[in-house]
PDB file of N, CA and C in Angstrom:
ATOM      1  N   UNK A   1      88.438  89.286 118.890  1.00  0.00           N
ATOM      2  CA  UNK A   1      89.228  90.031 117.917  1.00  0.00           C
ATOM      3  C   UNK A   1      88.959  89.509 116.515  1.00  0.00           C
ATOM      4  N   UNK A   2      89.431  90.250 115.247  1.00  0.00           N
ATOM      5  CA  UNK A   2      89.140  89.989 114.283  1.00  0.00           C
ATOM      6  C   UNK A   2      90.256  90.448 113.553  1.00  0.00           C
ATOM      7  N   UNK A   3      90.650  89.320 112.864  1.00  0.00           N
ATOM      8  CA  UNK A   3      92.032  89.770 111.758  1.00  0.00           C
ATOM      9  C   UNK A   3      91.695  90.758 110.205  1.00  0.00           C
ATOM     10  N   UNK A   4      92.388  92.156 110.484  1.00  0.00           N
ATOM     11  CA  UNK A   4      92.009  92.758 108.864  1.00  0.00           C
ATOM     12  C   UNK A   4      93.402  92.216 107.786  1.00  0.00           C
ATOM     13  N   UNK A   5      93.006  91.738 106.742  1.00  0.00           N
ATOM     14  CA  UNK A   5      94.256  90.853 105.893  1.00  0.00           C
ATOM     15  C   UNK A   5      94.801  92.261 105.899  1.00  0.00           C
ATOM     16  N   UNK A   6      96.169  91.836 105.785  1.00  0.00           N
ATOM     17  CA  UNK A   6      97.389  92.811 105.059  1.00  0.00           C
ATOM     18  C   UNK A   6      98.217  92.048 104.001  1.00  0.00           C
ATOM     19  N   UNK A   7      98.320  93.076 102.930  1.00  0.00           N
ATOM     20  CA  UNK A   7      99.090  92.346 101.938  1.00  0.00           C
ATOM     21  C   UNK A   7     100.611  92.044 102.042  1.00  0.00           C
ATOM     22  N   UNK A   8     101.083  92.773 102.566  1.00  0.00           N
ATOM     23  CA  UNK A   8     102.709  92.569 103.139  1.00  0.00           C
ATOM     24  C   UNK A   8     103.115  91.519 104.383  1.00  0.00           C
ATOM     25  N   UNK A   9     104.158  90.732 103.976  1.00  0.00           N
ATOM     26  CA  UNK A   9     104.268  89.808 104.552  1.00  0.00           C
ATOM     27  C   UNK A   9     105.141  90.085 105.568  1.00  0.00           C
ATOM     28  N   UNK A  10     105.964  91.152 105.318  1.00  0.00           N
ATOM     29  CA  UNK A  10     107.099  91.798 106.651  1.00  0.00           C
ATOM     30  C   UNK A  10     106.234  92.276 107.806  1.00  0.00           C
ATOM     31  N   UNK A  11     104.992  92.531 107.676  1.00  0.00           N
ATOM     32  CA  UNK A  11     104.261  93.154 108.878  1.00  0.00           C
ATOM     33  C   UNK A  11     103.280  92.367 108.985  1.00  0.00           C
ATOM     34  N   UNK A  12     103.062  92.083 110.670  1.00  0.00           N
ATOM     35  CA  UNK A  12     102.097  91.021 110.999  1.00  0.00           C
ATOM     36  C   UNK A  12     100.794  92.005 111.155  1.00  0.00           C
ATOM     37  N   UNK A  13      99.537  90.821 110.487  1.00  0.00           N
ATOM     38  CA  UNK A  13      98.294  91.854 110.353  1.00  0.00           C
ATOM     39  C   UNK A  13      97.731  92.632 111.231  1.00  0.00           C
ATOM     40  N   UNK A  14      96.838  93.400 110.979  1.00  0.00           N
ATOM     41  CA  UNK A  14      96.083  94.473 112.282  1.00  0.00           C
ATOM     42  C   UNK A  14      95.246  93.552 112.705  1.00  0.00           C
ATOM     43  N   UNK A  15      95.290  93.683 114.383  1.00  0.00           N
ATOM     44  CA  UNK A  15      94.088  93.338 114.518  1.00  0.00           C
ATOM     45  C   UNK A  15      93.307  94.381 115.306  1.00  0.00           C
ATOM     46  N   UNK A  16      92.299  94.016 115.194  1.00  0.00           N
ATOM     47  CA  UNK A  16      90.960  95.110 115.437  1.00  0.00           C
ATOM     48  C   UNK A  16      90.601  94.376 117.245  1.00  0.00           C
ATOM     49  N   UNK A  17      90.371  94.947 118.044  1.00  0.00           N
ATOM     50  CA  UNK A  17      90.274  94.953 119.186  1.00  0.00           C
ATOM     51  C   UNK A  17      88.550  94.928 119.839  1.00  0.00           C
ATOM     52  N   UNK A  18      87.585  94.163 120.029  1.00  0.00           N
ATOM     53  CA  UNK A  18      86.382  94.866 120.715  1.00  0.00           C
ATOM     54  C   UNK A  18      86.722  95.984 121.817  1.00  0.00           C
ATOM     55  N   UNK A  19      85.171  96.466 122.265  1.00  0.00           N
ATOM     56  CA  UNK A  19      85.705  97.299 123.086  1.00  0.00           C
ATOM     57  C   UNK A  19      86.048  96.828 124.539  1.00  0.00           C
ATOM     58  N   UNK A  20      85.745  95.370 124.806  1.00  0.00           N
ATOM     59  CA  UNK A  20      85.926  95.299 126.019  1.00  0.00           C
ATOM     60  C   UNK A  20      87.393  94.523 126.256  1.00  0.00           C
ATOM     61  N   UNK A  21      88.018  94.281 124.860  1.00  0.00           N
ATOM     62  CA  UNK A  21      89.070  93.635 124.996  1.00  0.00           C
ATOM     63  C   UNK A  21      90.552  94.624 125.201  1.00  0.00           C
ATOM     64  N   UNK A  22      91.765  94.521 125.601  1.00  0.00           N
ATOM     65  CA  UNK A  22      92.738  95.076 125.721  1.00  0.00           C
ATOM     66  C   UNK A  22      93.644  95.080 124.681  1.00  0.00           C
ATOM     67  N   UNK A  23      94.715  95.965 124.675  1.00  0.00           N
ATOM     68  CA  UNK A  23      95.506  95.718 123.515  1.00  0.00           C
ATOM     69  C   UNK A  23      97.019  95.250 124.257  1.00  0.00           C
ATOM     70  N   UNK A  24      97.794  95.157 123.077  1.00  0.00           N
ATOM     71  CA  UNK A  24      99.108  94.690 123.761  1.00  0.00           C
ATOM     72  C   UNK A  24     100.080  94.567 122.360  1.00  0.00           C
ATOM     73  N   UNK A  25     100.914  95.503 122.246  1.00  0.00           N
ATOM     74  CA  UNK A  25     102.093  95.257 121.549  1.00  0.00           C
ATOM     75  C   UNK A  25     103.340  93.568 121.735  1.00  0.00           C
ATOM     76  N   UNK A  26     103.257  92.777 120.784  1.00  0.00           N
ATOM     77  CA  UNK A  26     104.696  91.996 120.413  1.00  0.00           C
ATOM     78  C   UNK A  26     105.827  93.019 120.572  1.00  0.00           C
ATOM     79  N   UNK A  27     106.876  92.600 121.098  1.00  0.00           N
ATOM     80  CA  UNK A  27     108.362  93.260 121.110  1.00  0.00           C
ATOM     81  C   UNK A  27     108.749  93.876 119.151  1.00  0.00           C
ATOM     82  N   UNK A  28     108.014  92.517 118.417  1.00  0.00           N
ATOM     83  CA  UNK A  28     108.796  93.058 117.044  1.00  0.00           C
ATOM     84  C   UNK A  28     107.818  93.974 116.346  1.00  0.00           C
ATOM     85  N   UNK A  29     106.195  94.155 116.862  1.00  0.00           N
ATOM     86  CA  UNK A  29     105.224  95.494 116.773  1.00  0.00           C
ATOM     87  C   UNK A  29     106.300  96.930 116.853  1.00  0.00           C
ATOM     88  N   UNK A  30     106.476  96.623 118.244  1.00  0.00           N
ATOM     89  CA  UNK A  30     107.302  97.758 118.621  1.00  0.00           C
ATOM     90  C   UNK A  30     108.732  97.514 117.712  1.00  0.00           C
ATOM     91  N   UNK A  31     109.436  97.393 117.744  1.00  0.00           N
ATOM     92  CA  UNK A  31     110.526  97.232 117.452  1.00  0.00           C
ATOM     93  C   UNK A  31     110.302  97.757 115.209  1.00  0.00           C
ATOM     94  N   UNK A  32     109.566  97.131 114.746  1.00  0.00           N
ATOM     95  CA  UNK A  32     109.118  97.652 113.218  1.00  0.00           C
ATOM     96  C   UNK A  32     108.700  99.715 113.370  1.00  0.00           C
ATOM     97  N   UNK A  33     107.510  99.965 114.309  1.00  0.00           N
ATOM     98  CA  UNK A  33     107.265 100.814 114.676  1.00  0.00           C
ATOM     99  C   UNK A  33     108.522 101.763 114.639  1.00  0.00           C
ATOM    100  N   UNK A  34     109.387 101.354 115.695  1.00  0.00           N
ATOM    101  CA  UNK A  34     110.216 102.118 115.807  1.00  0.00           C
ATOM    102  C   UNK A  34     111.203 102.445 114.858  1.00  0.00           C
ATOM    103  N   UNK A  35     111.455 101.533 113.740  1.00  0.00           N
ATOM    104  CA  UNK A  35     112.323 101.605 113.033  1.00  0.00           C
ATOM    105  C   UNK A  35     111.763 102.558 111.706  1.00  0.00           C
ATOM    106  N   UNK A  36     110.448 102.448 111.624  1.00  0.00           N
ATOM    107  CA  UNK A  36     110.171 103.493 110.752  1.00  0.00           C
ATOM    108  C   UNK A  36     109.982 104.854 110.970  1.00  0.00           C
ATOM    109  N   UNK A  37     109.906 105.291 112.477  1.00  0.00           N
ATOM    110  CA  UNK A  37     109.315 106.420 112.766  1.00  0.00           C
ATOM    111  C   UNK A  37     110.914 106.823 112.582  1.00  0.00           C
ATOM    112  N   UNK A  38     112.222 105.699 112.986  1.00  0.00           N
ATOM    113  CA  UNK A  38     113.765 106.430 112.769  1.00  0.00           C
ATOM    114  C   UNK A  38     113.843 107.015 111.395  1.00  0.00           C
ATOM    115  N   UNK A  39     113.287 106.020 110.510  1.00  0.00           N
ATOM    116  CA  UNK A  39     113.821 106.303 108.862  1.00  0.00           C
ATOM    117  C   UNK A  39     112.984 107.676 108.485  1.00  0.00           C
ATOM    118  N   UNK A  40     111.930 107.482 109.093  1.00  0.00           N
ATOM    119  CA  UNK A  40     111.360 108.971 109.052  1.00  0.00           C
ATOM    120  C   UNK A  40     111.740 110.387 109.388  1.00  0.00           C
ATOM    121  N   UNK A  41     112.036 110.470 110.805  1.00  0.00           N
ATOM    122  CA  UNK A  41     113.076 110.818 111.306  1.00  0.00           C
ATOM    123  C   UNK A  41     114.544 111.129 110.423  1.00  0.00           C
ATOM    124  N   UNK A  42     115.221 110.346 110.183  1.00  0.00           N
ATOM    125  CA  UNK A  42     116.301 110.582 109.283  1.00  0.00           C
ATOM    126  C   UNK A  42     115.996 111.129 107.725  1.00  0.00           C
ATOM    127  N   UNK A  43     114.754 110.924 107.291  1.00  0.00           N
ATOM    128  CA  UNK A  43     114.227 111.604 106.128  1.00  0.00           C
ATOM    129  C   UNK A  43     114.330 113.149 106.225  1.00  0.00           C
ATOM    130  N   UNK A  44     113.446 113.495 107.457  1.00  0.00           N
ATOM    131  CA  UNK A  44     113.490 114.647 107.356  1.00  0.00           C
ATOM    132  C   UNK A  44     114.242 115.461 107.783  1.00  0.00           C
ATOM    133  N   UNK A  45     115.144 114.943 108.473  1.00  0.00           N
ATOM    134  CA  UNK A  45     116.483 115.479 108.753  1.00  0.00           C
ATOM    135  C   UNK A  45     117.113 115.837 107.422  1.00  0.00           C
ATOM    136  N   UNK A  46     117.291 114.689 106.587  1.00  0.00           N
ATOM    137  CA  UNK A  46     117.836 114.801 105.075  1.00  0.00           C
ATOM    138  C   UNK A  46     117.525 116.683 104.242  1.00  0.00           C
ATOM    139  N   UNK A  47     115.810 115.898 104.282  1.00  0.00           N
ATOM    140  CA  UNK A  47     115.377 117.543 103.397  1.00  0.00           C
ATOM    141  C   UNK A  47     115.505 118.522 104.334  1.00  0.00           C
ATOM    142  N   UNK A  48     115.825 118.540 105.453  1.00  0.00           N
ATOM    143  CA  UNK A  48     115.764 119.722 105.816  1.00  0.00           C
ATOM    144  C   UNK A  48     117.719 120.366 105.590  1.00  0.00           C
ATOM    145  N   UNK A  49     118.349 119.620 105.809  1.00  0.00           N
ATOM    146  CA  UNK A  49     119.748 120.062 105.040  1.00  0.00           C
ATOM    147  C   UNK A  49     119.499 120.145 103.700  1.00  0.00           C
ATOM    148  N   UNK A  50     118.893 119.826 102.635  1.00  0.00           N
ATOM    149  CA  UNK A  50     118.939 120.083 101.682  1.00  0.00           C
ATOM    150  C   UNK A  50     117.985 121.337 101.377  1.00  0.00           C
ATOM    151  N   UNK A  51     117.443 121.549 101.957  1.00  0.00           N
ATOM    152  CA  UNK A  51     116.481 122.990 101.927  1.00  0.00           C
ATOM    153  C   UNK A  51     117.768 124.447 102.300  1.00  0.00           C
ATOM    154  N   UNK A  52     118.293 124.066 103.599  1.00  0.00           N
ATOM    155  CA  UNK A  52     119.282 124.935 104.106  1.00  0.00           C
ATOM    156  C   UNK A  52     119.834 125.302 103.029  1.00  0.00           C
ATOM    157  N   UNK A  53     120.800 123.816 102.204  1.00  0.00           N
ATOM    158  CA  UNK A  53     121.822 124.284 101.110  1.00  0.00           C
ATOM    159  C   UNK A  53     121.426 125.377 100.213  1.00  0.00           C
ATOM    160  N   UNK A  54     119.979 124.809  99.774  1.00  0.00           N
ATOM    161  CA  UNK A  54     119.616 125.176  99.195  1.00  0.00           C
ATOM    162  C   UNK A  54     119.268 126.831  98.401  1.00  0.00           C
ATOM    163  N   UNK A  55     118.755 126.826 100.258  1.00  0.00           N
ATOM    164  CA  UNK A  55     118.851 128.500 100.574  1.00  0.00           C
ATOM    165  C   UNK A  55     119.978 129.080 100.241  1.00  0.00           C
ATOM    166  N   UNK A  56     121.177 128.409 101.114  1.00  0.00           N
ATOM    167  CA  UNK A  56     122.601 128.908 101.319  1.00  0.00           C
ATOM    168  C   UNK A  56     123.334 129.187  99.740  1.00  0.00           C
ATOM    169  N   UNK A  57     122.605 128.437  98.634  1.00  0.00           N
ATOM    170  CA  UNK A  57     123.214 129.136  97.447  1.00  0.00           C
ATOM    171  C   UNK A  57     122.367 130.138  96.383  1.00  0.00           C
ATOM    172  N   UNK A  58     121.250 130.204  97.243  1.00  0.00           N
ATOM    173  CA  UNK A  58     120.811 131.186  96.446  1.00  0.00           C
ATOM    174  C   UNK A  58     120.887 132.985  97.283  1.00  0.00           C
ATOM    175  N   UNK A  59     121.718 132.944  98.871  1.00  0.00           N
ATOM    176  CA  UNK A  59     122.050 133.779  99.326  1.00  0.00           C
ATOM    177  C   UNK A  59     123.096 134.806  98.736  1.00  0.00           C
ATOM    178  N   UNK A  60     122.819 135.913  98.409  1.00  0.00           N
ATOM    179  CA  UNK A  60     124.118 136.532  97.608  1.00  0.00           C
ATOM    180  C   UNK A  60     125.210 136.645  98.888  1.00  0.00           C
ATOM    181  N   UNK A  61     124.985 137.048 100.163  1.00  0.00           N
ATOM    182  CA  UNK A  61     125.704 136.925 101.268  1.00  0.00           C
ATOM    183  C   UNK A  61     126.665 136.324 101.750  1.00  0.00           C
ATOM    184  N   UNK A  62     126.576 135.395 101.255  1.00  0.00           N
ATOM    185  CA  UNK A  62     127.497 134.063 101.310  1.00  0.00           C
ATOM    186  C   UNK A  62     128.091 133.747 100.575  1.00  0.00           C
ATOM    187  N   UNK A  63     129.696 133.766 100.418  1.00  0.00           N
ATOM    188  CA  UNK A  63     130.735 133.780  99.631  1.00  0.00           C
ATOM    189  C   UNK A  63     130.598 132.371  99.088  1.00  0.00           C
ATOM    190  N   UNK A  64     131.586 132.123  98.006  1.00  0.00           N
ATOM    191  CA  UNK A  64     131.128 130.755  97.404  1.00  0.00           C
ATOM    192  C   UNK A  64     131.967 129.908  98.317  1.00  0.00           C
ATOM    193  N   UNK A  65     132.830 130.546  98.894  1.00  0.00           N
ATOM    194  CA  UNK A  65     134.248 129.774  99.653  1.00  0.00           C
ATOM    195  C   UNK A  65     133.326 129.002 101.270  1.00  0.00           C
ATOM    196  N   UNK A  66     132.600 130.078 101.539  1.00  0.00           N
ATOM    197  CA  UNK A  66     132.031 129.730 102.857  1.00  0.00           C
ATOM    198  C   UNK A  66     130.623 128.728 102.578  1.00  0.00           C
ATOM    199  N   UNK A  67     130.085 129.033 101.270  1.00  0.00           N
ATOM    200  CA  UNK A  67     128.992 128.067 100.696  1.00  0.00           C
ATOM    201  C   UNK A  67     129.840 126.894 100.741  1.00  0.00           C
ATOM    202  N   UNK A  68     130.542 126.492  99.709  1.00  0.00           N
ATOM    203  CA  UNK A  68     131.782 125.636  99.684  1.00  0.00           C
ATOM    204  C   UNK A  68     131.829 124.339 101.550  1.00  0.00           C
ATOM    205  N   UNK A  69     132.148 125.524 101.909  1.00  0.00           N
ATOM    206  CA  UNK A  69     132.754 124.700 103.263  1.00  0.00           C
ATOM    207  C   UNK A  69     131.385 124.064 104.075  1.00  0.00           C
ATOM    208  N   UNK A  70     130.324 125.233 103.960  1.00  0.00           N
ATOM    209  CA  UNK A  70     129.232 125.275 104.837  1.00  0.00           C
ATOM    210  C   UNK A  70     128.978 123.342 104.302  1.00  0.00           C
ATOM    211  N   UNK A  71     128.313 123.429 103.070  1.00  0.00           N
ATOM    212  CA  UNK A  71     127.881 122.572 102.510  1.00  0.00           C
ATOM    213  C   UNK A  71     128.771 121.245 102.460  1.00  0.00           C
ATOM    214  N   UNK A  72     129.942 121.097 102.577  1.00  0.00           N
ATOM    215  CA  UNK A  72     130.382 119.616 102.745  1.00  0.00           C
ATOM    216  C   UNK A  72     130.561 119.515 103.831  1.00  0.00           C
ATOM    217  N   UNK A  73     130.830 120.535 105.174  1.00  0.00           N
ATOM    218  CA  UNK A  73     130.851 119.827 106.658  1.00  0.00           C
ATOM    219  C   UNK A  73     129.712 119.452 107.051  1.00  0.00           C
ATOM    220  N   UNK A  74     128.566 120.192 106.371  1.00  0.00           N
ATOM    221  CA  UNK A  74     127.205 119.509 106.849  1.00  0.00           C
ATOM    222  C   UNK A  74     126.693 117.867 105.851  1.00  0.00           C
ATOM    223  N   UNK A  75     127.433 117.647 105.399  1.00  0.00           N
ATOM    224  CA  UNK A  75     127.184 116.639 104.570  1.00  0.00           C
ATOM    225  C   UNK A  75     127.688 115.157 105.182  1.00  0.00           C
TER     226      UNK A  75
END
């Protein structure tokens, strides 16, 4: 194996694998992994309510009372 530097010190470096060698995740590999694919996850959850609202006030359809409500229970 061969270490590629990384400049960040919160994440342990890549390493590069030959081909005859195996790979294998650390618990805190996984565990970082996972926590970004959540924040990601929760990102786009974010814009995608804010797209909805978004819509929802430029709908003439939609009373301001029901815009109103729509928009802070989803909040």
């Amino acid at each position: 194996t061969s270490e590629v530097p990384n400049e960040s010190s919160l994440v342990p470096p890549i390493v590069v694998l030959k081909e005859h060698e195996t790979s294998y995740y650390r618990r805190s590999d996984v565990e970082i992994k996972n926590r970004i694919c959540g924040e990601i996850r929760y990102a786009a959850k974010q814009a995608q309510l804010a797209f909805k609202i978004a819509d929802m006030a430029f709908d003439e359809t939609i009373s301001t009372r029901n815009f109103l409500i729509e928009a802070t229970s989803s909040i």
